[in-house]
Structure formats: C-alpha cells, structure tokens
Protein backbone atom coordinates (compact mmCIF):
# COMPACT_ATOMS: atom_id res chain seq x y z
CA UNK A 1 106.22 -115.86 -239.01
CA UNK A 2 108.12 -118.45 -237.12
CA UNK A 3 107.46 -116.66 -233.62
CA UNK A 4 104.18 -116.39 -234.53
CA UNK A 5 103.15 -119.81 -235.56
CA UNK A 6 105.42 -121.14 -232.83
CA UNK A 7 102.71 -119.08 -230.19
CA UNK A 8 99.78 -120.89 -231.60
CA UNK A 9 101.38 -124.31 -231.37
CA UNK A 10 102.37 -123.58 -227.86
CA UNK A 11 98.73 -124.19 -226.61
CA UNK A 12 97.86 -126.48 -228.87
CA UNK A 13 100.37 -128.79 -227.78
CA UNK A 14 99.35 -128.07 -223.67
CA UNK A 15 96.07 -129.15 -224.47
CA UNK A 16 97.26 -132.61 -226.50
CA UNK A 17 99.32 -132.81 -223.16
CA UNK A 18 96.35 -131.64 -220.67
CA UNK A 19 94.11 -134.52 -222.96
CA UNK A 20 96.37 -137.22 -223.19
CA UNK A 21 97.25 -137.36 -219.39
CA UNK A 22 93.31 -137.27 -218.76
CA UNK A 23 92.77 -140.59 -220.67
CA UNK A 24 95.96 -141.74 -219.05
CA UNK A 25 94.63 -141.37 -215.70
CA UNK A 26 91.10 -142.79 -216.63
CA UNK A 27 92.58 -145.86 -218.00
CA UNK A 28 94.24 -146.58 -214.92
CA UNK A 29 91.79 -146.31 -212.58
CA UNK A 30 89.45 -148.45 -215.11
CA UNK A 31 92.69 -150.99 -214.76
CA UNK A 32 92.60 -150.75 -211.00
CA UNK A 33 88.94 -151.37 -210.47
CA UNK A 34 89.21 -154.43 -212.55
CA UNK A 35 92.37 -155.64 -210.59
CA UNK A 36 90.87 -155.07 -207.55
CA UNK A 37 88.69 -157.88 -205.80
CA UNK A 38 87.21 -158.72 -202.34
CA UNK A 39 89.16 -160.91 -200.20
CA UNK A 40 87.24 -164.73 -199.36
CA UNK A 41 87.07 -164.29 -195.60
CA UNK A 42 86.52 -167.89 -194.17
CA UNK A 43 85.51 -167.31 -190.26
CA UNK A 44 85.99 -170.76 -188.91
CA UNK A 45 84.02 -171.98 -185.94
CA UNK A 46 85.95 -173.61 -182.70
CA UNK A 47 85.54 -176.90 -181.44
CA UNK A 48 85.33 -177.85 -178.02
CA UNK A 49 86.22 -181.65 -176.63
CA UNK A 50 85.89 -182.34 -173.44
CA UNK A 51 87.37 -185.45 -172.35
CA UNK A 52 86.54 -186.04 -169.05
CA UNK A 53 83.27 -183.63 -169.47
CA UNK A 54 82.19 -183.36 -165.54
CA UNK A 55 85.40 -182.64 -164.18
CA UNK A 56 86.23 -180.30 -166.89
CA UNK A 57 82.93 -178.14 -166.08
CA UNK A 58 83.55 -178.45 -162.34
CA UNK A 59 86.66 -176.88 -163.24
CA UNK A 60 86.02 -174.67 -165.61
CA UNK A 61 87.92 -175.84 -169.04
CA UNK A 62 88.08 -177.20 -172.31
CA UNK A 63 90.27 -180.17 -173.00
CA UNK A 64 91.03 -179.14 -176.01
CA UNK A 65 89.90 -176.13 -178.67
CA UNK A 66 90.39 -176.74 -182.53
CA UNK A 67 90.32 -173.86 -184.85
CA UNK A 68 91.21 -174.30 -188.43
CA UNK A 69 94.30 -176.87 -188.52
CA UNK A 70 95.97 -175.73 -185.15
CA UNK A 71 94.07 -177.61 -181.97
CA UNK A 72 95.54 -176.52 -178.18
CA UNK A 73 95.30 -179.13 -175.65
CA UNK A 74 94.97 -178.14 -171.92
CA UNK A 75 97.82 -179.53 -169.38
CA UNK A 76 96.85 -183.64 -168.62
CA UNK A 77 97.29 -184.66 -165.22
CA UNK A 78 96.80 -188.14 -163.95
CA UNK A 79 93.46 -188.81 -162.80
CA UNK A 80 90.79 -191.06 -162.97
CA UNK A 81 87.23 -190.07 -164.65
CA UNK A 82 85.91 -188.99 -161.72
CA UNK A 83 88.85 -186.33 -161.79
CA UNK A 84 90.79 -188.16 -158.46
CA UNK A 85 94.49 -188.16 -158.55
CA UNK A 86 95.94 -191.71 -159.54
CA UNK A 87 99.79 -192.81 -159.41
CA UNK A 88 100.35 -190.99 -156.33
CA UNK A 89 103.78 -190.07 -155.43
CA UNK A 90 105.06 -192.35 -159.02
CA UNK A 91 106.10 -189.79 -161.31
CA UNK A 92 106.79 -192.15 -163.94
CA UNK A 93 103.15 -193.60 -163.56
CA UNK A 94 101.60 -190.29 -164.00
CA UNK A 95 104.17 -189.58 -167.03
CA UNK A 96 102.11 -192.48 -168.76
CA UNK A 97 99.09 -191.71 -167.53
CA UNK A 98 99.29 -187.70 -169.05
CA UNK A 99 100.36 -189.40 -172.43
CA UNK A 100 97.73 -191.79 -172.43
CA UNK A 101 94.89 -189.09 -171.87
CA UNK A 102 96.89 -186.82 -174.58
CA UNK A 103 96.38 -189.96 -177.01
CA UNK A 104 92.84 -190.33 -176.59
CA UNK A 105 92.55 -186.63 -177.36
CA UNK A 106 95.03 -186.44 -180.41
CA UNK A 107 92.78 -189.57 -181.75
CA UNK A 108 89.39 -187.70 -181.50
CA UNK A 109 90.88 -185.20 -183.88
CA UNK A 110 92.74 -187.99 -186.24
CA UNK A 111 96.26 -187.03 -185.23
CA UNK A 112 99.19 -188.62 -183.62
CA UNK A 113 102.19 -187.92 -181.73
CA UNK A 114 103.82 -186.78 -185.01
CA UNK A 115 101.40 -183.84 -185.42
CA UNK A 116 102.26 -182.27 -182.15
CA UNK A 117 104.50 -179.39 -182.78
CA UNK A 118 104.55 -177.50 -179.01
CA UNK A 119 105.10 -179.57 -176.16
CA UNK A 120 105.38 -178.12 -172.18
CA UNK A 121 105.86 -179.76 -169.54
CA UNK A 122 105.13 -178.69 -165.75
CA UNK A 123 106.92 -180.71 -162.86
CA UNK A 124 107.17 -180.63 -159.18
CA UNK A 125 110.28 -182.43 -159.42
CA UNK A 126 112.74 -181.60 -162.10
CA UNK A 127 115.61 -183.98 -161.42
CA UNK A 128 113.42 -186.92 -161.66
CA UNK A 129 111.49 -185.76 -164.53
CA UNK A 130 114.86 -185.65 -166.27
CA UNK A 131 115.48 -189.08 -165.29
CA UNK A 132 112.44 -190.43 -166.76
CA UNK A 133 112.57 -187.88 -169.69
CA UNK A 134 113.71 -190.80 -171.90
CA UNK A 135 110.27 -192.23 -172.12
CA UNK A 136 109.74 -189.74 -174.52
CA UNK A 137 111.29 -191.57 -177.10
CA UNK A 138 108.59 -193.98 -177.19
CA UNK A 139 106.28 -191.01 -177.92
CA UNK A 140 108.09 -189.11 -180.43
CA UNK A 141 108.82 -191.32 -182.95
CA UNK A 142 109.86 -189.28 -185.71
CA UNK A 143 110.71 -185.78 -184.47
CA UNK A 144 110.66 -183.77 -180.84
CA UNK A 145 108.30 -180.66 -180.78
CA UNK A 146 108.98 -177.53 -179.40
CA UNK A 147 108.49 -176.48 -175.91
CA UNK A 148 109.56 -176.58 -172.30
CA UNK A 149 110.10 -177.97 -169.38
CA UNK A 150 109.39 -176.43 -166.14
CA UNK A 151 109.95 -176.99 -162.55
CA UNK A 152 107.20 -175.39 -160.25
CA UNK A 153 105.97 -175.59 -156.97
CA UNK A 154 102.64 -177.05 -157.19
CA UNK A 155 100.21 -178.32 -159.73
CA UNK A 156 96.03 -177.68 -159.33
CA UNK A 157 96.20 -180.34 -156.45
CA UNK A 158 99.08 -181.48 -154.14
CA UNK A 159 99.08 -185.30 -155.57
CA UNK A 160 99.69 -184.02 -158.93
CA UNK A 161 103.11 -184.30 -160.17
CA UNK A 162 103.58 -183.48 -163.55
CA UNK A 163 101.08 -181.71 -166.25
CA UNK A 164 101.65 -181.88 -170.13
CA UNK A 165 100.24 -179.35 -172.57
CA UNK A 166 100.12 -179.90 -176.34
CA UNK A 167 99.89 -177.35 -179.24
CA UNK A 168 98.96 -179.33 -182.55
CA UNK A 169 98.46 -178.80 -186.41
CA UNK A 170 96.73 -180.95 -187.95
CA UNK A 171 97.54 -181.87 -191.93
CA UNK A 172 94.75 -181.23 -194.18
C-alpha cells in the first residue's frame, strides 16, 4: 500500500515543484521590470570663446571649449589683438603676457588660477624657462596643477617663445 501511495505522491509533488518554480520565476521578472529604469541622459552643448576672435578664425581655433564642468584652453602666446608677436626675444615678458591672456579667459568662465588642474608648457628655451619658472608662484597660489614642461624647436611663429595650455574644472 505504501509503494503504491508513495507512486501517486511522486507526481503530485513534481507538479507542486514544476508550479511553485513557475510563480518563482514570474515574480522575479515582475521584480526586475519594476527595478529597472531608463537612465537621465543629459547631452550638454559646448561653448566656444574666442578671445582674440579674428586671429583665432584666421587661424583656425577656439580659445577655449567648455563642456559640462571641464573647459580646455588652447596654448597663449604673446601677442597683441591684432595677433603680432609682442615681448620679442624677453621670455619673461611673454611669460606674463601668456598668463595675462589665460586670466582674461579663466574670468569669462568665473574661474581662477585655483581651478586649473592641467598645466603645459611649450618653450624654445628650457634653461631660461627654468630660471623664470618661479613666477609661477605668483600664479598658483594655493596648489600646482598637473602637467609639463617642454622644450621644442619652434612655436607657430619664430618670435614666439613660450606657449601655455590650460585644462580646467570648474566647481558647480
């Protein structure tokens, strides 16, 4: 009697199985369509500055691109408005000058020195840049920002002597 109640009970118990694991598996894909949820994609828009906006279409570049918090600021040179060299053959002069121009930039997008966090710099002469390198200090007030320094052999024209590029984020 045993063996025979025991072989009804055998599929019974399959199908409480077969059942069970059915609403198991339809309550968790009800979970997972209520856990899952579209991302927010925000697509932000870039904007362009152009400081010195003649010379920068003659040749072909932004001064500077913001996107989000980060804002990349081309290489400054020392010239005049009219995009003529100035300082000629004063490093130090054109130093100031490319920090100056950085300024103005950094100040259009309501940051300062401190918010620059990638710094290269691009010299014709490397001994003398390290000279002068200490001028820095009155630039970075609270903290240096990445980057490098690099000797090269020439700049966009001859005159030029140094170039400065800036990578910034910008606190929201």
């Amino acid at each position: 009697m045993k063996e025979h109640l025991a072989s009804y009970l055998r599929p019974l118990q399959v199908l409480l199985v077969l059942i069970t694991l059915s609403i198991s598996s339809q309550s968790c894909k009800q979970e997972i369509k209520e856990v899952v949820t579209e991302p927010e994609v925000t697509i932000e828009k870039p904007d362009y500055f152009l400081l010195r906006p003649e010379v920068e279409k003659a040749y072909g570049y932004s001064h500077a691109v913001k996107i989000g918090n980060e804002i990349k600021i081309s290489g400054a040179v020392s010239m005049d408005d009219q995009g003529n060299p100035t300082a000629v053959g004063d490093l130090e002069q054109q130093m100031k000058n490319c920090y100056s121009d950085l300024e103005k930039v950094l100040k259009h997008y309501g940051c300062t020195f401190d918010d620059v966090v990638v710094e290269n710099v691009f010299t014709t002469n490397m001994p003398l840049f390290l000279e002068l390198s200490g001028y820095r200090n009155s630039i970075y007030t609270k903290q240096f920002p990445t980057g490098s320094w690099l000797g090269v052999k020439e700049l966009a024209l001859p005159e030029f002597m140094i170039e400065i590029e800036l990578e910034v984020h910008k606190p929201e």
